[in-house]
Protein backbone atom coordinates (compact mmCIF):
# COMPACT_ATOMS: atom_id res chain seq x y z
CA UNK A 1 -9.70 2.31 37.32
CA UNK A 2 -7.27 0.15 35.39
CA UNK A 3 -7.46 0.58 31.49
CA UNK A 4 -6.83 -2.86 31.63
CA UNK A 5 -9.62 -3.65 33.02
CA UNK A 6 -12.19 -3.10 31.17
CA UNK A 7 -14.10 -4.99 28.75
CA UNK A 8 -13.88 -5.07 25.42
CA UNK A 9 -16.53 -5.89 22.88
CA UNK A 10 -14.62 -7.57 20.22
CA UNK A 11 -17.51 -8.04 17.96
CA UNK A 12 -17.58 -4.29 17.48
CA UNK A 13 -14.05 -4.37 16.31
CA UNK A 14 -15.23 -6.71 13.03
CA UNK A 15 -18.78 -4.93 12.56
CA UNK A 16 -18.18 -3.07 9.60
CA UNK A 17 -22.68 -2.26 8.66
CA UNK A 18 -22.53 1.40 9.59
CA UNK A 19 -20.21 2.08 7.16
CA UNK A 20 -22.00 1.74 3.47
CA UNK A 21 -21.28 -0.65 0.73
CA UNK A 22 -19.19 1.69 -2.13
CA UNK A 23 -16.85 2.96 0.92
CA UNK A 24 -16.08 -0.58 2.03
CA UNK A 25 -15.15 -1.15 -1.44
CA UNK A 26 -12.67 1.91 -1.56
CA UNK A 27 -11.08 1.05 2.28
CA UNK A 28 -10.88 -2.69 0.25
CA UNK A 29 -8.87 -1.32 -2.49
CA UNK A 30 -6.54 1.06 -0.43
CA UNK A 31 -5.97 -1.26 2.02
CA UNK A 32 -4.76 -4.02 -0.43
CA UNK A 33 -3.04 -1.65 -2.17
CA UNK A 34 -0.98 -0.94 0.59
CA UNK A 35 -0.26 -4.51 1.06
CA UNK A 36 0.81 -4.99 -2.06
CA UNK A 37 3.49 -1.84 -1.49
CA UNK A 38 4.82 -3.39 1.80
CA UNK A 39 4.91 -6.60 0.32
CA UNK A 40 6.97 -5.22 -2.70
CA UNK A 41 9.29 -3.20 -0.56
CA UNK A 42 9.78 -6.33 2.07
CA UNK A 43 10.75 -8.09 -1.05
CA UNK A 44 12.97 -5.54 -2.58
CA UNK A 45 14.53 -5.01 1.08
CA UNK A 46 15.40 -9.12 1.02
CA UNK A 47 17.00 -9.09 -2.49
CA UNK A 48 18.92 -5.95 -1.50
CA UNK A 49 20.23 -7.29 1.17
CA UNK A 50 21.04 -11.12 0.36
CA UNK A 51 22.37 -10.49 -3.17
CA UNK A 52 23.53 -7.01 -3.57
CA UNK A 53 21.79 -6.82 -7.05
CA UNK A 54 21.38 -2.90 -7.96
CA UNK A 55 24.10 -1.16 -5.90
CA UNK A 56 23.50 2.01 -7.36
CA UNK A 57 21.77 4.63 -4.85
CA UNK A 58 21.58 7.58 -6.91
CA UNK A 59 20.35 5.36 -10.15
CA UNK A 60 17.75 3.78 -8.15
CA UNK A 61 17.05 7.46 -6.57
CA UNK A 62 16.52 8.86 -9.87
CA UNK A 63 14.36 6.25 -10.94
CA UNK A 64 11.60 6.05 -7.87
CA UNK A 65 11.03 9.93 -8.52
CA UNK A 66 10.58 9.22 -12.40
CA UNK A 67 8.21 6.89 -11.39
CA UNK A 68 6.63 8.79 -8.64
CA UNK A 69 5.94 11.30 -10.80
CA UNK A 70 4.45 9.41 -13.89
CA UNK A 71 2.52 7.89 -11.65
CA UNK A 72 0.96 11.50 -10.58
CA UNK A 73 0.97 12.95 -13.84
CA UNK A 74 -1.35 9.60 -15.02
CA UNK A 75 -4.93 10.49 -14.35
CA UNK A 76 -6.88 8.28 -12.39
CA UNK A 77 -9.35 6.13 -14.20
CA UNK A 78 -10.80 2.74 -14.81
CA UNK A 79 -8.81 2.12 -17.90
CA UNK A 80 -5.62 3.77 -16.31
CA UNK A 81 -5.79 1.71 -12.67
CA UNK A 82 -3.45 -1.36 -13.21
CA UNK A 83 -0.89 0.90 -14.72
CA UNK A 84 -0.91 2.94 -11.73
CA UNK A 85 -0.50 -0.26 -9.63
CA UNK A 86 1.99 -0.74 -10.82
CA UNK A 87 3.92 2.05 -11.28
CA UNK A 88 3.36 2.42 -7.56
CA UNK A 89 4.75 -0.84 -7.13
């Protein structure tokens, strides 16, 4: 049998009613989260590369880990979540 084949049953792809209302609200916020990270790194990546503009590696090194760890040390919270955005961003 060919794995090509087969059938698939796109409309069990998209049905999403097994999985309850609060965790499609976390997969909602993770998964636009992580948009939001490529979409900042895509950009950064495009003004690296067609202007030059921050040239330093080790400066720019440095100051992702600062980040990444004020952004751990920051406890996670309602009042705290933009400023975790973006300090992830």
């Amino acid at each position: 049998m060919n794995i090509f084949d087969r059938k698939i049953n796109f409309d069990a792809l998209l049905k999403f009613s097994h999985i309850t209302p609060s965790t499609q609200q976390h997969l909602k916020k993770v998964y636009a989260s992580f948009a939001l990270c490529m979409f900042v790194a895509a950009a950064g990546a495009y003004v690296h590369m067609v202007t030059h503009f921050i040239q330093a590696g080790l400066l720019s090194a440095l100051g992702s880990l600062i980040l990444m760890i004020w952004l751990m040390a920051t406890p996670h919270s309602h009042e705290t979540e933009q400023k975790r955005l973006g300090l992830l961003a």
